[in-house]
N, C-alpha and C. Protein backbone atom coordinates (compact mmCIF):
# COMPACT_ATOMS: atom_id res chain seq x y z
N UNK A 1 -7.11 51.89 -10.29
CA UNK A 1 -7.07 50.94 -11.37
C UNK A 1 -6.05 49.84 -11.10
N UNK A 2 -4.89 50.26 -10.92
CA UNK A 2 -3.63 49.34 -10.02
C UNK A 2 -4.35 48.01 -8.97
N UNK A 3 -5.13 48.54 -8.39
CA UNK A 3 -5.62 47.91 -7.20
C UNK A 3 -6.89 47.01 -7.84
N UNK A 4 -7.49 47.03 -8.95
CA UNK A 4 -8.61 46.02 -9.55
C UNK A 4 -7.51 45.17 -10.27
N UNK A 5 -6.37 45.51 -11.29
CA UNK A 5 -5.38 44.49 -11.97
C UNK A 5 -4.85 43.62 -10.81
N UNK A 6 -4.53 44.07 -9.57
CA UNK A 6 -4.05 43.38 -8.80
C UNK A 6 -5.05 42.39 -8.00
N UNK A 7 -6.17 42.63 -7.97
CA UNK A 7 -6.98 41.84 -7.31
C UNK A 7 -7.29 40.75 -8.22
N UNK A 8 -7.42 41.22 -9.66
CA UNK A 8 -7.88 40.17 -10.53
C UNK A 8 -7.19 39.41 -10.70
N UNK A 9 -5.42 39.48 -10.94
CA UNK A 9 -4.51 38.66 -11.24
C UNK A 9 -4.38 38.02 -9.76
N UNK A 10 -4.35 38.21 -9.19
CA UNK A 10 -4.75 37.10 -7.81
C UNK A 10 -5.94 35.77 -7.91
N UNK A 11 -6.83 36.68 -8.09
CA UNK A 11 -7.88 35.76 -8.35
C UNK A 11 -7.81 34.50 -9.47
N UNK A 12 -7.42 35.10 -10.63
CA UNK A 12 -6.82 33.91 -11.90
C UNK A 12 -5.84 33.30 -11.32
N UNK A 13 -5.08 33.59 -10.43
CA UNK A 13 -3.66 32.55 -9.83
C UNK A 13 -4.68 31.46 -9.18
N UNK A 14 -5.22 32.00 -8.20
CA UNK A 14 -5.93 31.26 -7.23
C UNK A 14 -6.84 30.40 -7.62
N UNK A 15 -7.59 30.77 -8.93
CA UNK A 15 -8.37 29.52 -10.15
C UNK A 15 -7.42 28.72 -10.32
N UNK A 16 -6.29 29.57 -10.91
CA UNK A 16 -5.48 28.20 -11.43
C UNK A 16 -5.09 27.10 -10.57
N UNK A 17 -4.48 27.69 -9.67
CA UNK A 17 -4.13 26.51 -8.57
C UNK A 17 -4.93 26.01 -7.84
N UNK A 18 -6.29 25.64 -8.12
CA UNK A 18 -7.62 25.36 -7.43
C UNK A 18 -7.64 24.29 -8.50
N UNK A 19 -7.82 24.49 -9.69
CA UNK A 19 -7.97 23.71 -11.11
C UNK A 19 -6.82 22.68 -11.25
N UNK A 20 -5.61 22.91 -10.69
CA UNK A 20 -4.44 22.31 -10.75
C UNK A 20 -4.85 20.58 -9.88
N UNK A 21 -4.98 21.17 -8.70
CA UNK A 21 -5.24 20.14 -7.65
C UNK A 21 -4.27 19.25 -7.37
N UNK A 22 -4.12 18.10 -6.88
CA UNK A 22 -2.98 17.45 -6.75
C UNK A 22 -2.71 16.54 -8.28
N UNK A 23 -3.51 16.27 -8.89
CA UNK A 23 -3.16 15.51 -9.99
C UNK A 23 -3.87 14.16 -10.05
N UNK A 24 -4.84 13.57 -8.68
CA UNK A 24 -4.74 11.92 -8.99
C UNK A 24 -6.28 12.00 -8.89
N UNK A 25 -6.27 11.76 -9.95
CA UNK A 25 -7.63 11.54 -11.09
C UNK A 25 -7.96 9.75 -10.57
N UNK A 26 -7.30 9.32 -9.74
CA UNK A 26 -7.58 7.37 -9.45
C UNK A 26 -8.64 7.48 -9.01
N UNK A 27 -9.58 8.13 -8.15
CA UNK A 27 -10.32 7.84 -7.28
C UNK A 27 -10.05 6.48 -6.20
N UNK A 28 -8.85 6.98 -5.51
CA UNK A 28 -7.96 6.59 -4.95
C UNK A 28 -9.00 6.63 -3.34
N UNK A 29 -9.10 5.35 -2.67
CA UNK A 29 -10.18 5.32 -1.62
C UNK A 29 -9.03 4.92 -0.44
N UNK A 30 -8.76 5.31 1.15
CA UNK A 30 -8.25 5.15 2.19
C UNK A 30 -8.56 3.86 2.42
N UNK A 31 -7.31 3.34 2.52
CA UNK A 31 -7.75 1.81 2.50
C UNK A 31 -6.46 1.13 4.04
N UNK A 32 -6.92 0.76 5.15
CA UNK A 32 -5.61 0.82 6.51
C UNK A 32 -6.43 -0.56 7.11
N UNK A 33 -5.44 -0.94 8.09
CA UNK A 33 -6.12 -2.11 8.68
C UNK A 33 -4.64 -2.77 9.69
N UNK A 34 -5.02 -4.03 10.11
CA UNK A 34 -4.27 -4.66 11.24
C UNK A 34 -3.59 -5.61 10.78
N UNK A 35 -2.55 -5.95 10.92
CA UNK A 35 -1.93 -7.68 10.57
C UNK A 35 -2.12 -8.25 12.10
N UNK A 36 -2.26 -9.40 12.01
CA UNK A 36 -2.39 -10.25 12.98
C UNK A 36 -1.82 -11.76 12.61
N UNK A 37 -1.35 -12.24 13.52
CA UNK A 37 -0.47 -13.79 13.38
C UNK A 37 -0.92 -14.29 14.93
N UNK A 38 -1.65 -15.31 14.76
CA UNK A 38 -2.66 -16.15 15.86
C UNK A 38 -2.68 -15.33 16.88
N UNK A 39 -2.95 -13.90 16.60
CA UNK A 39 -3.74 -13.12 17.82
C UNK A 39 -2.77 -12.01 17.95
N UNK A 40 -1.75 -11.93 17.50
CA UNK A 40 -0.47 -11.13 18.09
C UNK A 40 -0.05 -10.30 16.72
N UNK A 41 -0.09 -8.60 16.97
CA UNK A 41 -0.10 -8.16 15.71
C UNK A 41 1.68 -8.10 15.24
N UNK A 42 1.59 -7.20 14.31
CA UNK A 42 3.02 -7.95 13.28
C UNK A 42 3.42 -6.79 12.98
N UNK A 43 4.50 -6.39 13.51
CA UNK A 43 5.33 -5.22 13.21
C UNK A 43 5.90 -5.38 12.24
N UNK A 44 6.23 -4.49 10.86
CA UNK A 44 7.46 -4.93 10.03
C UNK A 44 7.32 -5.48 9.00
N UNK A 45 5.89 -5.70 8.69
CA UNK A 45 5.47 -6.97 7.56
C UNK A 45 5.37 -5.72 6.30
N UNK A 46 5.25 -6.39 5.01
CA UNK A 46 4.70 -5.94 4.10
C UNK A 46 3.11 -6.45 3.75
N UNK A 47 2.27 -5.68 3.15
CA UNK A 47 1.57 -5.77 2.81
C UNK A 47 1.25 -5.45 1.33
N UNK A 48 0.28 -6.39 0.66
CA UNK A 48 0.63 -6.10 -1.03
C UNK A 48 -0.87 -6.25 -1.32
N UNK A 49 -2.07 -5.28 -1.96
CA UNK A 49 -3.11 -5.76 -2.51
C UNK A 49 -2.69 -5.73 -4.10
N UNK A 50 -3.06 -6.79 -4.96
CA UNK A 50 -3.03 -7.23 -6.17
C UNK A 50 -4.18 -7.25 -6.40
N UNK A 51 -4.69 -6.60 -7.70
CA UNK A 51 -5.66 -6.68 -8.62
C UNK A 51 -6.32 -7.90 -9.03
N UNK A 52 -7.30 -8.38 -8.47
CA UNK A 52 -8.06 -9.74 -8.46
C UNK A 52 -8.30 -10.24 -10.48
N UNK A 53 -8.26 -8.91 -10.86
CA UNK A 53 -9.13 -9.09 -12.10
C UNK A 53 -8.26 -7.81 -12.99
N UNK A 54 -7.43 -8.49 -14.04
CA UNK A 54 -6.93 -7.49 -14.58
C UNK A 54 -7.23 -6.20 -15.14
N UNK A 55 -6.83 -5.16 -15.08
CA UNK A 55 -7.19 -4.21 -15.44
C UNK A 55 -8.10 -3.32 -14.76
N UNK A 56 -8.44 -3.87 -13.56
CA UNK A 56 -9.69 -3.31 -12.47
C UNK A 56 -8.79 -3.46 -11.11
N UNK A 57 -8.68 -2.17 -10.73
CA UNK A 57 -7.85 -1.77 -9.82
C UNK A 57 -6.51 -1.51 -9.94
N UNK A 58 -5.81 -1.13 -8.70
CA UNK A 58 -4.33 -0.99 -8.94
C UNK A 58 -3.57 -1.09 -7.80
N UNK A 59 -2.07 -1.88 -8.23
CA UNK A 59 -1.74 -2.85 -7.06
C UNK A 59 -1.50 -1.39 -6.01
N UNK A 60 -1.16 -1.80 -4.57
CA UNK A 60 -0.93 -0.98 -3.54
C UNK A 60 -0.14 -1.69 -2.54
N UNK A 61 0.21 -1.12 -1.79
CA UNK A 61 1.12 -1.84 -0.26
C UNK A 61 1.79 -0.77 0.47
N UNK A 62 1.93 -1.10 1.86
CA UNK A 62 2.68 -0.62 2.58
C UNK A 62 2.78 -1.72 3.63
N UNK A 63 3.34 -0.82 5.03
CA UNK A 63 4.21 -1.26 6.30
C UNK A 63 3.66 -1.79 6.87
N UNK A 64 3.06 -2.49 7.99
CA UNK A 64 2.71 -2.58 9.52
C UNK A 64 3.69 -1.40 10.54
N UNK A 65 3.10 -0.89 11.35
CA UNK A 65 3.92 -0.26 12.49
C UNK A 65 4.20 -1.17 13.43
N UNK A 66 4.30 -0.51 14.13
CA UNK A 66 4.94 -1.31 15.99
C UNK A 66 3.70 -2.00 16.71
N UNK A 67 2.04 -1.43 16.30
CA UNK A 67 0.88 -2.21 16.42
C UNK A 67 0.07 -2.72 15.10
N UNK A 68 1.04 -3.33 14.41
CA UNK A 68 0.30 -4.17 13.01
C UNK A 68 -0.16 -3.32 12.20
N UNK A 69 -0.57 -1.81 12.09
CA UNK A 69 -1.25 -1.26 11.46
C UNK A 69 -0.61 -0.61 10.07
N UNK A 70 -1.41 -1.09 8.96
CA UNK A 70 -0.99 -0.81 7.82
C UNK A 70 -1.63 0.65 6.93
N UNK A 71 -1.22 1.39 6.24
CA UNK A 71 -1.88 2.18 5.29
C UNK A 71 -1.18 2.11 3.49
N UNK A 72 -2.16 1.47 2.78
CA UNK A 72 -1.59 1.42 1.60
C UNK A 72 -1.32 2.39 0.94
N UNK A 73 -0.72 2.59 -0.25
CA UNK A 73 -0.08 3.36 -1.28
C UNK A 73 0.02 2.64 -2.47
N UNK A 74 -0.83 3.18 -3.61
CA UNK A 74 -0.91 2.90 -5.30
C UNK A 74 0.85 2.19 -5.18
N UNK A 75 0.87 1.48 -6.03
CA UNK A 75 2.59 1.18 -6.76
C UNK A 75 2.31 1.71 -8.08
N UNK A 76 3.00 2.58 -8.71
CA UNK A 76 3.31 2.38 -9.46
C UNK A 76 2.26 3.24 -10.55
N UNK A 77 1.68 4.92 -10.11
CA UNK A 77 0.69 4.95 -10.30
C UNK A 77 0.82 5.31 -12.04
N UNK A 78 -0.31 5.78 -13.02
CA UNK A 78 0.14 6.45 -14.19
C UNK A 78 0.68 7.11 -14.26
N UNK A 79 1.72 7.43 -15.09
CA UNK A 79 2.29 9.26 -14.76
C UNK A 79 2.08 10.25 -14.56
N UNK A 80 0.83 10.32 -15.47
CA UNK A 80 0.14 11.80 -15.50
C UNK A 80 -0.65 12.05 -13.70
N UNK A 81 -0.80 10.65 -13.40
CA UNK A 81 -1.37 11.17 -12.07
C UNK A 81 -0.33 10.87 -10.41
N UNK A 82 -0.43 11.68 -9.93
CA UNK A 82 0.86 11.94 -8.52
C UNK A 82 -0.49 11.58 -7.20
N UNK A 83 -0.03 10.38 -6.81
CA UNK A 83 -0.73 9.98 -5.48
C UNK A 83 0.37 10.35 -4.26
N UNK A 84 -0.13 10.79 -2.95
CA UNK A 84 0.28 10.53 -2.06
C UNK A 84 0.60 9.44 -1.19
N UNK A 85 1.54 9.69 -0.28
CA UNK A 85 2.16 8.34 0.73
C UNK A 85 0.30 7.49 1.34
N UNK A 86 -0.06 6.98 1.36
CA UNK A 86 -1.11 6.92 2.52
C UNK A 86 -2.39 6.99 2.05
N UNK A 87 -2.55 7.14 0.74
CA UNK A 87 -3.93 7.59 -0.34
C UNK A 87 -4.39 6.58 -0.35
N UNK A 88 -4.11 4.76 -0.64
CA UNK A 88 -4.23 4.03 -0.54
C UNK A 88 -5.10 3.10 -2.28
N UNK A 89 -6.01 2.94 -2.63
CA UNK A 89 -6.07 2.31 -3.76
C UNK A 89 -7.40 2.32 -4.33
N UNK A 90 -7.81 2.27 -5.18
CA UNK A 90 -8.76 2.11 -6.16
C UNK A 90 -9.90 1.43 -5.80
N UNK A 91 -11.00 1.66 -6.04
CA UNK A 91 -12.09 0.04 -5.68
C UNK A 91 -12.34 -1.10 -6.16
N UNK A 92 -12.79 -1.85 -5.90
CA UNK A 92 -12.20 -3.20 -6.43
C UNK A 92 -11.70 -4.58 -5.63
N UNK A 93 -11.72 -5.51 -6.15
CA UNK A 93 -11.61 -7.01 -5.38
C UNK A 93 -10.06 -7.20 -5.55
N UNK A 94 -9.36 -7.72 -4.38
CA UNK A 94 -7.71 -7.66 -4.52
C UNK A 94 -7.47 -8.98 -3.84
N UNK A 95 -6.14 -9.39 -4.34
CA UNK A 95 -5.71 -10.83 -3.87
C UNK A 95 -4.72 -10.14 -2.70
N UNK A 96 -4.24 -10.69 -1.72
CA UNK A 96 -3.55 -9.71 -0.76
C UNK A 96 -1.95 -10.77 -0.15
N UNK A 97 -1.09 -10.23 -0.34
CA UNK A 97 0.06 -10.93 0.25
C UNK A 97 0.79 -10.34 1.53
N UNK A 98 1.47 -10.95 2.36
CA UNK A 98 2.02 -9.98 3.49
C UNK A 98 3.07 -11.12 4.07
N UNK A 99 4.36 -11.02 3.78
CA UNK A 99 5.39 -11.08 3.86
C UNK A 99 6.64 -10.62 5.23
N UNK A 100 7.08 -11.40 5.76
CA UNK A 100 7.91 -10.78 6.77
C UNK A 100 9.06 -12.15 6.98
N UNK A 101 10.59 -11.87 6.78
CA UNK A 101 11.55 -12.82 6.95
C UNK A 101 12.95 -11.91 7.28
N UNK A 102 13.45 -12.96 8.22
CA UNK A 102 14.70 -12.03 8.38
C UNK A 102 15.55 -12.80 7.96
N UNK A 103 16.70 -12.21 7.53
CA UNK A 103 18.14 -13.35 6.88
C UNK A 103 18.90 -13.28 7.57
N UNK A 104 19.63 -14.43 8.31
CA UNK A 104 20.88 -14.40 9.54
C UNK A 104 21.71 -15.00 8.49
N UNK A 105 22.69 -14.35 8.13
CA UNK A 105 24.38 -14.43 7.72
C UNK A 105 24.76 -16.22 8.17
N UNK A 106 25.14 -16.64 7.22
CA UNK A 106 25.75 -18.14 7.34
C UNK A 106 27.18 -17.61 7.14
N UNK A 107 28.08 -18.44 7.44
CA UNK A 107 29.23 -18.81 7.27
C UNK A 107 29.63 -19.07 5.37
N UNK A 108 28.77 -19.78 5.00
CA UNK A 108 28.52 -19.88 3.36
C UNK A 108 27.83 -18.36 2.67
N UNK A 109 27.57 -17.50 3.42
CA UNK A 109 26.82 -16.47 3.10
C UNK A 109 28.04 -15.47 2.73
N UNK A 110 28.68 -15.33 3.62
CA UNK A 110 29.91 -14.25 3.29
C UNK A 110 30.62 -14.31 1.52
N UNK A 111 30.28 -15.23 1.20
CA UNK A 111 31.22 -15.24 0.13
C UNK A 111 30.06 -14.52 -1.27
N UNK A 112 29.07 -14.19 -0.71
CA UNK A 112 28.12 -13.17 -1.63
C UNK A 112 27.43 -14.32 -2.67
N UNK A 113 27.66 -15.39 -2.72
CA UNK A 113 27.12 -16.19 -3.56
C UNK A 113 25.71 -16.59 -2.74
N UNK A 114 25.77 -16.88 -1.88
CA UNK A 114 24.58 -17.16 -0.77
C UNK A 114 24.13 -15.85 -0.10
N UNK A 115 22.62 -15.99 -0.06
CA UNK A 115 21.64 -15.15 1.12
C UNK A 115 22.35 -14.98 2.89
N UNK A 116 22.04 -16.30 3.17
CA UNK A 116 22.21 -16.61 4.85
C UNK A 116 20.70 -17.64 4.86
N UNK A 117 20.55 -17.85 6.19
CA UNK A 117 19.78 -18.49 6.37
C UNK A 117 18.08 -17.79 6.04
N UNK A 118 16.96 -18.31 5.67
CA UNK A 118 15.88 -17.38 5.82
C UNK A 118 14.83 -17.78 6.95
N UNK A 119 14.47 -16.85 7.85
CA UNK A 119 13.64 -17.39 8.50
C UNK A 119 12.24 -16.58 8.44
N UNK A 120 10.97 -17.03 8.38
CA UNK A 120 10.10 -16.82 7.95
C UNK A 120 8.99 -15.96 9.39
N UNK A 121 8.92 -15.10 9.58
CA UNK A 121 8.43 -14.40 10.45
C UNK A 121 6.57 -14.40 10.60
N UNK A 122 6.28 -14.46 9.25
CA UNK A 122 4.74 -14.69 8.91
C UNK A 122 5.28 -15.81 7.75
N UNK A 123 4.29 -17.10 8.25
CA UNK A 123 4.20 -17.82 7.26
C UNK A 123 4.64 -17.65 5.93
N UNK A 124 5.30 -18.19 5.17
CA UNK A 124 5.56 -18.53 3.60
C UNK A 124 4.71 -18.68 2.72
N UNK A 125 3.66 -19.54 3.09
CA UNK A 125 2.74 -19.51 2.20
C UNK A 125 1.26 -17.86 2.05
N UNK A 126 1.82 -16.83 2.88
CA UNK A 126 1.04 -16.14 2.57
C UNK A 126 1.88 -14.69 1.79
N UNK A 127 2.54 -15.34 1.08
CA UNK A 127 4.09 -14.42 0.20
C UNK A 127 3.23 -14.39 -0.43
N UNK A 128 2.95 -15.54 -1.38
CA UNK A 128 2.20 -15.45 -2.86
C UNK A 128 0.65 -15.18 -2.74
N UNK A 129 -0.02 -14.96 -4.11
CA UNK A 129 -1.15 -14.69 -4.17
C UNK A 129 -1.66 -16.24 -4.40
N UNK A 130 -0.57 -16.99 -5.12
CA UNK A 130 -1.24 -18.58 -5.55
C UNK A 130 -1.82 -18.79 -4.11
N UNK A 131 -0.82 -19.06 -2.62
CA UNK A 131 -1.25 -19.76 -1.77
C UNK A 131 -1.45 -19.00 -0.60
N UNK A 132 -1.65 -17.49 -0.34
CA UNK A 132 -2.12 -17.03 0.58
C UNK A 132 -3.43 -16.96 0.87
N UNK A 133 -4.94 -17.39 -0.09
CA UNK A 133 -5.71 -17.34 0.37
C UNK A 133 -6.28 -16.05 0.81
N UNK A 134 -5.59 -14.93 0.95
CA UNK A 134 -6.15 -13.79 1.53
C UNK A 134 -6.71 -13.05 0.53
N UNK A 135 -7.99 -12.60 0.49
CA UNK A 135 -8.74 -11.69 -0.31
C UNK A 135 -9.27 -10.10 0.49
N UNK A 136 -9.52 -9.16 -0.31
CA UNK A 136 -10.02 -8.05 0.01
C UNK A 136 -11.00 -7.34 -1.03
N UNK A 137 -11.96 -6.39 -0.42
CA UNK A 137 -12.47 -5.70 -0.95
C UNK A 137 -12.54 -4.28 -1.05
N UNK A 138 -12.02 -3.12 -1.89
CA UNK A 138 -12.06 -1.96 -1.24
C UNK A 138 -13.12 -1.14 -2.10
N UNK A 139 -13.51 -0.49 -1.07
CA UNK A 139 -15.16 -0.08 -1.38
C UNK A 139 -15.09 1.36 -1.58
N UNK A 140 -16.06 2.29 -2.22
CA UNK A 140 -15.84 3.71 -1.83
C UNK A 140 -15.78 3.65 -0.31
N UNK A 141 -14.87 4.99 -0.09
CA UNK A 141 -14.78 5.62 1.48
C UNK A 141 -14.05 5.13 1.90
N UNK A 142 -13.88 4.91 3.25
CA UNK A 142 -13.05 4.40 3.97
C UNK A 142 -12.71 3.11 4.41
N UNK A 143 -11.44 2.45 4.49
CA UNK A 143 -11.70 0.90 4.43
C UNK A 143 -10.88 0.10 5.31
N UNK A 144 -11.38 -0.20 6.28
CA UNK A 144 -10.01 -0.76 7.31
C UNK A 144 -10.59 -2.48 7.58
N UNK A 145 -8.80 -2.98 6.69
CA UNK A 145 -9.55 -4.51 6.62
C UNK A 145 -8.08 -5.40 7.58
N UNK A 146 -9.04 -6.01 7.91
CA UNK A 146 -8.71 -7.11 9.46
C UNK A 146 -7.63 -8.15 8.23
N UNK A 147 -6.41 -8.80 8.45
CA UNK A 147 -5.79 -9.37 8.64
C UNK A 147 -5.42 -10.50 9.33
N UNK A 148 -6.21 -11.14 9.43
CA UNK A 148 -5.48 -12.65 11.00
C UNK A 148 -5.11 -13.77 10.17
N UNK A 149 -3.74 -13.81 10.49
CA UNK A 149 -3.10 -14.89 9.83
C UNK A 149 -3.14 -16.16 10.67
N UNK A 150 -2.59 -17.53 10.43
CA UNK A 150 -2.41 -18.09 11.43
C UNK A 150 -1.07 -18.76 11.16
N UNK A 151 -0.68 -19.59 12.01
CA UNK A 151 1.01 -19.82 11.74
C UNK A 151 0.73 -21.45 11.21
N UNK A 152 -0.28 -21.70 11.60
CA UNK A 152 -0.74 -23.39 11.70
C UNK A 152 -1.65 -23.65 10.44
């Protein structure tokens, strides 16, 4: 009898934590791809998809590596639901920004009132959504979207 209570209360654990699951109810689709700047990929950048259309979709971003390659991550997801690093974002039409500047220390900089100088690693104008021009689509399944910026 010992040995059926014990099998059963196993079994109800093992529902439960089957039923539990990770939590993200987004239908959250793998969404990775390349940065590129006139042919040459881009270590270091950020990447940002923004929601084309409010309320339809949800923003996401991550890194470039050492070969341009990015994998997004929800920002910011609901509470009730827990996404992973790398899950990437929702389906839906996105405005896309990707960002990369380094700041060299001025002489006027030390005194904490000033940045330093900024220098712009990927274009400036593809910071914002007003003037980057870059659009995306992420579809069910899997989604690996091309990036080529140009500097010109």
């Amino acid at each position: 009898m010992s040995q059926h209570l014990l099998r059963t209360s196993l079994l109800v654990l093992l529902v439960g934590l089957v039923g539990c699951g990770s939590g993200n109810n987004l239908n959250t689709q793998l969404v990775e791809g390349v940065v590129t700047l006139d042919g040459q990929t881009v270590d270091g950048a950020t990447v940002e998809f923004l929601p084309a259309e409010n309320g339809e979709g949800l923003a996401a971003s991550g890194f470039t590596d050492n070969a341009g390659k990015f994998t997004l991550t929800v920002l910011n997801p609901p509470e009730e639901n827990q996404v992973e690093v790398g899950s990437g974002t929702t389906p839906g039409q996105y405005q896309v920004t990707v960002r990369k500047a380094i700041v060299a220390p001025t002489p006027e900089s030390s005194s904490r009132q000033t940045m330093g100088k900024k220098t712009y690693i990927v274009p400036q104008k593809y910071e914002t959504v007003r003037t980057s021009g870059l659009t995306a689509t992420v579809t069910e399944g899997s989604n690996n979207i091309q990036l080529d910026l140009q500097s010109k």
